[in-house]
PDB file of N, CA and C in Angstrom:
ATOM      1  N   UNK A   1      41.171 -48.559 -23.471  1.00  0.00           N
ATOM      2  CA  UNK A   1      40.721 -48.705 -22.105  1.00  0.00           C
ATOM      3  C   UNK A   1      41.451 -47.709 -21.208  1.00  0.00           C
ATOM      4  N   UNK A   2      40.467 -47.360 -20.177  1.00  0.00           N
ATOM      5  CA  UNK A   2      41.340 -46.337 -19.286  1.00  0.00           C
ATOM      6  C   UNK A   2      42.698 -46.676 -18.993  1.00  0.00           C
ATOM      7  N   UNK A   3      42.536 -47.913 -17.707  1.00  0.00           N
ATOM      8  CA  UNK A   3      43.487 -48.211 -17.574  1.00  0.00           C
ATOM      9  C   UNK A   3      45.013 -48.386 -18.236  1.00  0.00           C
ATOM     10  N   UNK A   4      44.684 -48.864 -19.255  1.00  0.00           N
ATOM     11  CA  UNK A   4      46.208 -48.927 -20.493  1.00  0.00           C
ATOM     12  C   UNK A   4      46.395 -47.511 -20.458  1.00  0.00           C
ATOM     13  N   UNK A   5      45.114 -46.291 -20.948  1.00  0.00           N
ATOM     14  CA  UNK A   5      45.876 -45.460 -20.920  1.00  0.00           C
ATOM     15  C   UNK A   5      46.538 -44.563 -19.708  1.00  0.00           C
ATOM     16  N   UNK A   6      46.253 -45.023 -18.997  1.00  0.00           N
ATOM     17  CA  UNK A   6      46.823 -44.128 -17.380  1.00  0.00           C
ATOM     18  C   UNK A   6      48.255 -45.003 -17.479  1.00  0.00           C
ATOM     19  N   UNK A   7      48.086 -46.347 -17.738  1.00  0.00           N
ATOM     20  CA  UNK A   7      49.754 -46.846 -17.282  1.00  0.00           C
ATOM     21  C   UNK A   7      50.684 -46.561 -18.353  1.00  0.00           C
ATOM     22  N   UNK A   8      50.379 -46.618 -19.752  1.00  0.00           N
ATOM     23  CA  UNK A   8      51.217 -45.326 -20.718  1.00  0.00           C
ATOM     24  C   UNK A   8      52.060 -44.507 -20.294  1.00  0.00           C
ATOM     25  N   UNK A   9      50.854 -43.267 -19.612  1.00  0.00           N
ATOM     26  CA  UNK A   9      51.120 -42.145 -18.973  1.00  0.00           C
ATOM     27  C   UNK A   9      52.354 -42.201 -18.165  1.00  0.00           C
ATOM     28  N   UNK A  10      52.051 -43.116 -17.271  1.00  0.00           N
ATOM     29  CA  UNK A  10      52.647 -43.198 -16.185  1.00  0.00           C
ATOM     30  C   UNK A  10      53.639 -43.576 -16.542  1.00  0.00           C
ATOM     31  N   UNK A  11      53.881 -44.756 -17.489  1.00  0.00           N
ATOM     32  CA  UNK A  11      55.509 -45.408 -17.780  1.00  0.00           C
ATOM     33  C   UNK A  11      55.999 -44.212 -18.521  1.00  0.00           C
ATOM     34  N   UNK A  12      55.728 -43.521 -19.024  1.00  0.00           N
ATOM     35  CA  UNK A  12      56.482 -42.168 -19.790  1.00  0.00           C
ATOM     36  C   UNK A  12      56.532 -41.147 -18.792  1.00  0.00           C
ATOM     37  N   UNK A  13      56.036 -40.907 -17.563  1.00  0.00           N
ATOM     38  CA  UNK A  13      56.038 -39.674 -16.462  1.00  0.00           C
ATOM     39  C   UNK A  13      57.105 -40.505 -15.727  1.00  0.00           C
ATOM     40  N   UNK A  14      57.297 -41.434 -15.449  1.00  0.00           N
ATOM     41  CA  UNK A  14      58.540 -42.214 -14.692  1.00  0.00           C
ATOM     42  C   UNK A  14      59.701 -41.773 -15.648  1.00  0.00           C
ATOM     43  N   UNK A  15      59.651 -42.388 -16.702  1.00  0.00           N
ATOM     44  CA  UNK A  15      60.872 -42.184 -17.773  1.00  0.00           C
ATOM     45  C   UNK A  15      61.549 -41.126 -17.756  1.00  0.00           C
ATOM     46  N   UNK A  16      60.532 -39.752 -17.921  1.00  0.00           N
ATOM     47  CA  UNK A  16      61.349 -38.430 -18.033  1.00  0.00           C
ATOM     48  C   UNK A  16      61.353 -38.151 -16.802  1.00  0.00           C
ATOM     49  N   UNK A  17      61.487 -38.732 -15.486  1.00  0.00           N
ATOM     50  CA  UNK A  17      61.881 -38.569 -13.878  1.00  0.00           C
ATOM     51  C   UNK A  17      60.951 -36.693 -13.959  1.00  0.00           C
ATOM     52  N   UNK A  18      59.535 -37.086 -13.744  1.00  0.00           N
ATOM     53  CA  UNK A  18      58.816 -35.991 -13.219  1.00  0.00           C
ATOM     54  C   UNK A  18      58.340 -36.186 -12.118  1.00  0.00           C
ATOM     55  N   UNK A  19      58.229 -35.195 -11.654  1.00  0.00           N
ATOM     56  CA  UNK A  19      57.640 -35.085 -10.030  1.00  0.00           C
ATOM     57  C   UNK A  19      56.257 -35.496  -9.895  1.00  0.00           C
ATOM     58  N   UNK A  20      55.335 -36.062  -9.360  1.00  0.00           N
ATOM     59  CA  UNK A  20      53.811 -36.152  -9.429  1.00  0.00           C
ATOM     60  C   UNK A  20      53.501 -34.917  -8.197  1.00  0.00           C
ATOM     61  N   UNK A  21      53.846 -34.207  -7.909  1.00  0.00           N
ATOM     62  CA  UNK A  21      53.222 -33.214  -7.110  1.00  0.00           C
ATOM     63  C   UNK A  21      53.758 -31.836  -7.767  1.00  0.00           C
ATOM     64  N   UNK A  22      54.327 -31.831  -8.058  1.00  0.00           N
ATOM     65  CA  UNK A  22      55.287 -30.689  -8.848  1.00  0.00           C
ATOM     66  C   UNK A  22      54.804 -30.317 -10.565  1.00  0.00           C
ATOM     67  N   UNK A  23      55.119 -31.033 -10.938  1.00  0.00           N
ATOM     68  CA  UNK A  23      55.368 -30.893 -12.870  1.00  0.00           C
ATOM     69  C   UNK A  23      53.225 -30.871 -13.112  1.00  0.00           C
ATOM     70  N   UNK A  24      53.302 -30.467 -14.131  1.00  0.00           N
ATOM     71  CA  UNK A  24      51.734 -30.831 -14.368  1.00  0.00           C
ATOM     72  C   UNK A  24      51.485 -31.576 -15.858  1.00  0.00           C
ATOM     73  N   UNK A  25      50.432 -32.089 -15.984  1.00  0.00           N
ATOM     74  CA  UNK A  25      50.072 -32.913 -16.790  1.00  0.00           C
ATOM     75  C   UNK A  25      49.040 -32.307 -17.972  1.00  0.00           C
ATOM     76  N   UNK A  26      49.081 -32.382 -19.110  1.00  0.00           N
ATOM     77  CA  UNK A  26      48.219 -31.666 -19.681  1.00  0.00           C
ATOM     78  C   UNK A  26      48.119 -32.290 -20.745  1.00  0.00           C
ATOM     79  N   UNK A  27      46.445 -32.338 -21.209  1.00  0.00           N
ATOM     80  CA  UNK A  27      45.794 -33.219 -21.942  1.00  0.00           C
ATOM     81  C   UNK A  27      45.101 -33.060 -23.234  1.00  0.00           C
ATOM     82  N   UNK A  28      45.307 -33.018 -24.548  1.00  0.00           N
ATOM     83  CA  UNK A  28      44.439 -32.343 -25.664  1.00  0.00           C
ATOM     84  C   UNK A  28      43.641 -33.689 -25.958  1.00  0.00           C
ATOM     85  N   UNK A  29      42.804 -33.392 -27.041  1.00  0.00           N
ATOM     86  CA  UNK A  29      42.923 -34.247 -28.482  1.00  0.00           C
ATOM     87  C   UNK A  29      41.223 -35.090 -27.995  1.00  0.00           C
ATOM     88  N   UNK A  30      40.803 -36.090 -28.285  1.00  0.00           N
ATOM     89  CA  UNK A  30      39.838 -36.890 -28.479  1.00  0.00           C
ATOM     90  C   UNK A  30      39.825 -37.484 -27.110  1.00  0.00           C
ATOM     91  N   UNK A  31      38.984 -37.003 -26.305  1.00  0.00           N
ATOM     92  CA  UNK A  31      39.650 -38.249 -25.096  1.00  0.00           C
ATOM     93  C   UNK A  31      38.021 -39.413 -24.695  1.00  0.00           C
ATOM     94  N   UNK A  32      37.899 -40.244 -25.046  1.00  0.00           N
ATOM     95  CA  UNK A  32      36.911 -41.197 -25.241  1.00  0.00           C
ATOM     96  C   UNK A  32      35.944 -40.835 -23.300  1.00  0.00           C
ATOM     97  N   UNK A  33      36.774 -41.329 -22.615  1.00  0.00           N
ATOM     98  CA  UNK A  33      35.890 -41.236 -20.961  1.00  0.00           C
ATOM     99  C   UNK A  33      36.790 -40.476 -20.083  1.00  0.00           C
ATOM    100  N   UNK A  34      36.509 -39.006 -20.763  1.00  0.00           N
ATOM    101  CA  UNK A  34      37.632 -37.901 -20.588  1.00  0.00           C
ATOM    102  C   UNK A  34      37.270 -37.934 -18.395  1.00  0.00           C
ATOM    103  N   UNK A  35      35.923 -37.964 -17.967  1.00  0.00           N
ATOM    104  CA  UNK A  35      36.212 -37.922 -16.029  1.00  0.00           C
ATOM    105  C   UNK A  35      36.615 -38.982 -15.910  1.00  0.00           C
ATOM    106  N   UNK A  36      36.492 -40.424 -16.123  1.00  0.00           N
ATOM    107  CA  UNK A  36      37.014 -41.980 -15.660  1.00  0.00           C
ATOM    108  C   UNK A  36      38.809 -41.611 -15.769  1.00  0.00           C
ATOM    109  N   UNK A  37      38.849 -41.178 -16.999  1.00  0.00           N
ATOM    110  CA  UNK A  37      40.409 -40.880 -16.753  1.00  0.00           C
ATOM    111  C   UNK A  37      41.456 -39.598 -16.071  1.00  0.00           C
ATOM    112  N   UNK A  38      40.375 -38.855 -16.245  1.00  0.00           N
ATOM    113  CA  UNK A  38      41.046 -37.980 -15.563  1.00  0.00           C
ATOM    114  C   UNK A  38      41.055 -38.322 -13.806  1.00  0.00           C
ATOM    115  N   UNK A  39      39.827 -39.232 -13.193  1.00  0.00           N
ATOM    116  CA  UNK A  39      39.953 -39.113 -11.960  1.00  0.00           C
ATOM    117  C   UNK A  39      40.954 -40.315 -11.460  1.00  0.00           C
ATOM    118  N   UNK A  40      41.329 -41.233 -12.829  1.00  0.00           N
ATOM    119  CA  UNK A  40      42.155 -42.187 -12.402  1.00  0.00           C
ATOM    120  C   UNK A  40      43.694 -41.606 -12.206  1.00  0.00           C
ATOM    121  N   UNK A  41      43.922 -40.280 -13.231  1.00  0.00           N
ATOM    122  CA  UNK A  41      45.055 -39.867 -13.275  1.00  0.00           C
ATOM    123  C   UNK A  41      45.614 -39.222 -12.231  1.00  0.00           C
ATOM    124  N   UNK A  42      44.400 -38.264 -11.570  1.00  0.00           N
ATOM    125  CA  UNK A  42      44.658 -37.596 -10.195  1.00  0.00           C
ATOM    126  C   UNK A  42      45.216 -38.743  -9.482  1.00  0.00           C
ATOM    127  N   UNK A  43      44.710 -39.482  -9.355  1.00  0.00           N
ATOM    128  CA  UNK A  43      44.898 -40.549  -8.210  1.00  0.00           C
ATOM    129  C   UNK A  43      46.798 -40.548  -8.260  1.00  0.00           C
ATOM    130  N   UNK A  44      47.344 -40.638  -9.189  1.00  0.00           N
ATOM    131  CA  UNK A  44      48.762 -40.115  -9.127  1.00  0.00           C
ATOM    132  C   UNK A  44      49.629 -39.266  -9.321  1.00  0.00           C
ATOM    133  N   UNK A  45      48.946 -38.306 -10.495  1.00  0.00           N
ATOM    134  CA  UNK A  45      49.405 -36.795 -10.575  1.00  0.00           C
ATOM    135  C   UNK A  45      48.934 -35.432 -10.214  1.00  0.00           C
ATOM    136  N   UNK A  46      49.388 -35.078  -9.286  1.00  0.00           N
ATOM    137  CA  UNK A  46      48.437 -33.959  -8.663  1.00  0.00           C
ATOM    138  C   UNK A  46      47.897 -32.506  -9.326  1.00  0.00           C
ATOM    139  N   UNK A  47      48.575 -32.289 -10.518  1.00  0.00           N
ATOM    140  CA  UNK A  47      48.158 -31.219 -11.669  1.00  0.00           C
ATOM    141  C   UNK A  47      47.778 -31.835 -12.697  1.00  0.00           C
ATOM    142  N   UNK A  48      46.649 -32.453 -13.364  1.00  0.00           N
ATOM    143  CA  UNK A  48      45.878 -32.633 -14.489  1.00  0.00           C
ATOM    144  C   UNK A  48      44.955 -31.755 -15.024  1.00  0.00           C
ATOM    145  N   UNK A  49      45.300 -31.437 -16.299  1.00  0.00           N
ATOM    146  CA  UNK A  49      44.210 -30.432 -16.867  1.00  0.00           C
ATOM    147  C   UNK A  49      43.826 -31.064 -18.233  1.00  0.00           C
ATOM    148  N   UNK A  50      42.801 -30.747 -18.475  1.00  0.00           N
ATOM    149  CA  UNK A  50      42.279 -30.838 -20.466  1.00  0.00           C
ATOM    150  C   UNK A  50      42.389 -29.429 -21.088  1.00  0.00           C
ATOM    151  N   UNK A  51      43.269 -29.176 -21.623  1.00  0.00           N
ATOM    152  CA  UNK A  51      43.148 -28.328 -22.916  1.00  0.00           C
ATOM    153  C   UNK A  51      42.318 -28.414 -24.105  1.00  0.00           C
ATOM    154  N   UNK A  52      41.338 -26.997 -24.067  1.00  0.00           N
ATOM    155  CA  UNK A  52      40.023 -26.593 -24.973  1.00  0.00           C
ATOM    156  C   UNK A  52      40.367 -25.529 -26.068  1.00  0.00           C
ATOM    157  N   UNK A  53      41.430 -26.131 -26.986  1.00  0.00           N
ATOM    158  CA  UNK A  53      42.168 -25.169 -27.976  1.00  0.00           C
ATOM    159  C   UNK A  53      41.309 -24.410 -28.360  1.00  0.00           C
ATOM    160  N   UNK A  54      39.764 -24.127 -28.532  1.00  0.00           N
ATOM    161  CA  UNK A  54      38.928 -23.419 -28.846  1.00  0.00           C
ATOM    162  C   UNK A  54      39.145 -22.092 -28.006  1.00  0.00           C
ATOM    163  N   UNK A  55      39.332 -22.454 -26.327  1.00  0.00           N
ATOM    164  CA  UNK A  55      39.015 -21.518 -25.571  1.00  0.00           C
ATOM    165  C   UNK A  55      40.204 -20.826 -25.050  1.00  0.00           C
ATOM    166  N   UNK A  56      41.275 -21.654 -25.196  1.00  0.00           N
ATOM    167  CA  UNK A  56      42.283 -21.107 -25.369  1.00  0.00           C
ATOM    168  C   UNK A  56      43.024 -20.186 -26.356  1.00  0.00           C
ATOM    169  N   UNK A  57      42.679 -20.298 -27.362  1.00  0.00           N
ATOM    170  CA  UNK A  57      42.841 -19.614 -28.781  1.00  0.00           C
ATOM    171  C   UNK A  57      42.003 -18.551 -28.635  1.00  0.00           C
ATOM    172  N   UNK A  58      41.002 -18.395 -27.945  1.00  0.00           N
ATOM    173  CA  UNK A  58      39.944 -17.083 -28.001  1.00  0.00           C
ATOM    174  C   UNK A  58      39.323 -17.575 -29.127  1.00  0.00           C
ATOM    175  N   UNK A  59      38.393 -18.588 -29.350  1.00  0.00           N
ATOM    176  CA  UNK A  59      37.897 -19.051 -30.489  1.00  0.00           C
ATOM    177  C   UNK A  59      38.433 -18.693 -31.902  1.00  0.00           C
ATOM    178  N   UNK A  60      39.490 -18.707 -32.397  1.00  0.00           N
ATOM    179  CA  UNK A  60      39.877 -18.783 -33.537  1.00  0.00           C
ATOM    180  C   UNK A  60      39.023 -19.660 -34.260  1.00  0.00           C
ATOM    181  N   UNK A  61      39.118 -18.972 -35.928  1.00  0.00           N
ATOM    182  CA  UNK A  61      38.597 -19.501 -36.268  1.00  0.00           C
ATOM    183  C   UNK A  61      38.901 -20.967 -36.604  1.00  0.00           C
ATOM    184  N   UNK A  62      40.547 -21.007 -36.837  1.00  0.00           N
ATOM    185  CA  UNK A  62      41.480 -22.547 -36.957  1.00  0.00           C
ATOM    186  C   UNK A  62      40.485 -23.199 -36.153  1.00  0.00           C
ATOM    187  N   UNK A  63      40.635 -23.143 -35.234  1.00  0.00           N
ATOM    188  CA  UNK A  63      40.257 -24.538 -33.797  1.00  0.00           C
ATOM    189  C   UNK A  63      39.168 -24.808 -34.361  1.00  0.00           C
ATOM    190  N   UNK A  64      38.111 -24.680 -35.416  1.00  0.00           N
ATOM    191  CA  UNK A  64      36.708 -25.197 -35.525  1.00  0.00           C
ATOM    192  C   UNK A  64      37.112 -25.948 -36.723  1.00  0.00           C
ATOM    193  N   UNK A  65      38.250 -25.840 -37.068  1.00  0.00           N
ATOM    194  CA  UNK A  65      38.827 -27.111 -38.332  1.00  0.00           C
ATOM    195  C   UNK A  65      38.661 -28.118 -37.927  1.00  0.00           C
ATOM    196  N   UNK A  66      38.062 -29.281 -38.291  1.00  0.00           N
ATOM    197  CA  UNK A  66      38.283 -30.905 -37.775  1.00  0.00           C
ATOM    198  C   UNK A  66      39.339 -31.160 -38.275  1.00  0.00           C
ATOM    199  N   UNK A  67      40.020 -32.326 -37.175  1.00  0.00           N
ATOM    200  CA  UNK A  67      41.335 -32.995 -37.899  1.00  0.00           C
ATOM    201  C   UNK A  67      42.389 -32.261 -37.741  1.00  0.00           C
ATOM    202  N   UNK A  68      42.487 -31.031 -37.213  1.00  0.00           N
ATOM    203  CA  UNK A  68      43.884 -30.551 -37.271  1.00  0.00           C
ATOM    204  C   UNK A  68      44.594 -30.593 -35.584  1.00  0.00           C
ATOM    205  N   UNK A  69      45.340 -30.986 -35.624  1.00  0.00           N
ATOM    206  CA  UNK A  69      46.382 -31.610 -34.398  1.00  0.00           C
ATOM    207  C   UNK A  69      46.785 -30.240 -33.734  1.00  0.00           C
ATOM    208  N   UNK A  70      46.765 -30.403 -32.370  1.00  0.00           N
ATOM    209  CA  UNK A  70      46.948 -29.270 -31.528  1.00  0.00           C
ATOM    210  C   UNK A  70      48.770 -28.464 -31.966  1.00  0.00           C
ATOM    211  N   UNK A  71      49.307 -29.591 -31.713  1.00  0.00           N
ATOM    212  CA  UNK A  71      50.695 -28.883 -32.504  1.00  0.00           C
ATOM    213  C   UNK A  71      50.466 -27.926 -33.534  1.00  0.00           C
ATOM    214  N   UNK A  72      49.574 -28.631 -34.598  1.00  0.00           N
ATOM    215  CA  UNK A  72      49.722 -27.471 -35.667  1.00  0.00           C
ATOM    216  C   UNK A  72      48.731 -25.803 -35.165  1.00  0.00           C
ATOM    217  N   UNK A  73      47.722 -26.229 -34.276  1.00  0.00           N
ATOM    218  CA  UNK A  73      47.306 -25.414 -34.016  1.00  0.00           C
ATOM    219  C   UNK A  73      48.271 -24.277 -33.477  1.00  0.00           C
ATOM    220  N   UNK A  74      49.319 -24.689 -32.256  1.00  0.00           N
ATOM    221  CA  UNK A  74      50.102 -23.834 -31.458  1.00  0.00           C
ATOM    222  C   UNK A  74      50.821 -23.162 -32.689  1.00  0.00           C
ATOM    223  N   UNK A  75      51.386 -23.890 -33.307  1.00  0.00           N
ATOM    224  CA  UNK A  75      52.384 -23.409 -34.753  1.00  0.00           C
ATOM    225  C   UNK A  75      52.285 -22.523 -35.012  1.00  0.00           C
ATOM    226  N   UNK A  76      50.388 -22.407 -35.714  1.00  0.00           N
ATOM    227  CA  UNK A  76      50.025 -21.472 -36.424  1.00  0.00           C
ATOM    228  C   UNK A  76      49.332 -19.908 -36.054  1.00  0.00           C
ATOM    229  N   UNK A  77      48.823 -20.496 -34.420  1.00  0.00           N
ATOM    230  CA  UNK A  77      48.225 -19.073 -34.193  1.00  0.00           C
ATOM    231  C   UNK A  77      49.309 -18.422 -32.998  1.00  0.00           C
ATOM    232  N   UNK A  78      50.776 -18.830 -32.754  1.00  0.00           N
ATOM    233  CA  UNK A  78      51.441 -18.640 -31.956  1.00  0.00           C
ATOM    234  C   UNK A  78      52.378 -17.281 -32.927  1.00  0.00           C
TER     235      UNK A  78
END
């Protein structure tokens, strides 16, 4: 559910004492109701983005692998 996942977020953006206007937030991976959450997240962090390892990578060919985790992605084409 959104909600659980925004308050996650949030109890771990408190934890590591980040700024919500300052620091930015950045998002990979599967995200189920990727605008519901993102517009819930604005609502407290003022830099939210989704990362498109495809488009970021310059379409490599890696990024069209299913299943492989953005970490390993950075790993490998870094």
């Amino acid at each position: 559910h959104t909600k659980d996942v925004v308050y996650f977020i949030l109890f771990v953006w408190k934890q590591l004492a980040l700024d919500q206007q300052k620091d930015e937030l950045y998002l990979s991976g599967s995200l189920g109701s990727q605008d519901e959450l993102l517009n819930a997240l604005r609502l407290y962090v003022e830099k939210v983005t989704v990362v498109n390892p495809s488009a970021d990578f310059n379409r490599a060919p890696l990024t069209q692998v299913r299943g492989i985790t953005f970490d390993l992605l950075t790993l490998y084409l870094s």
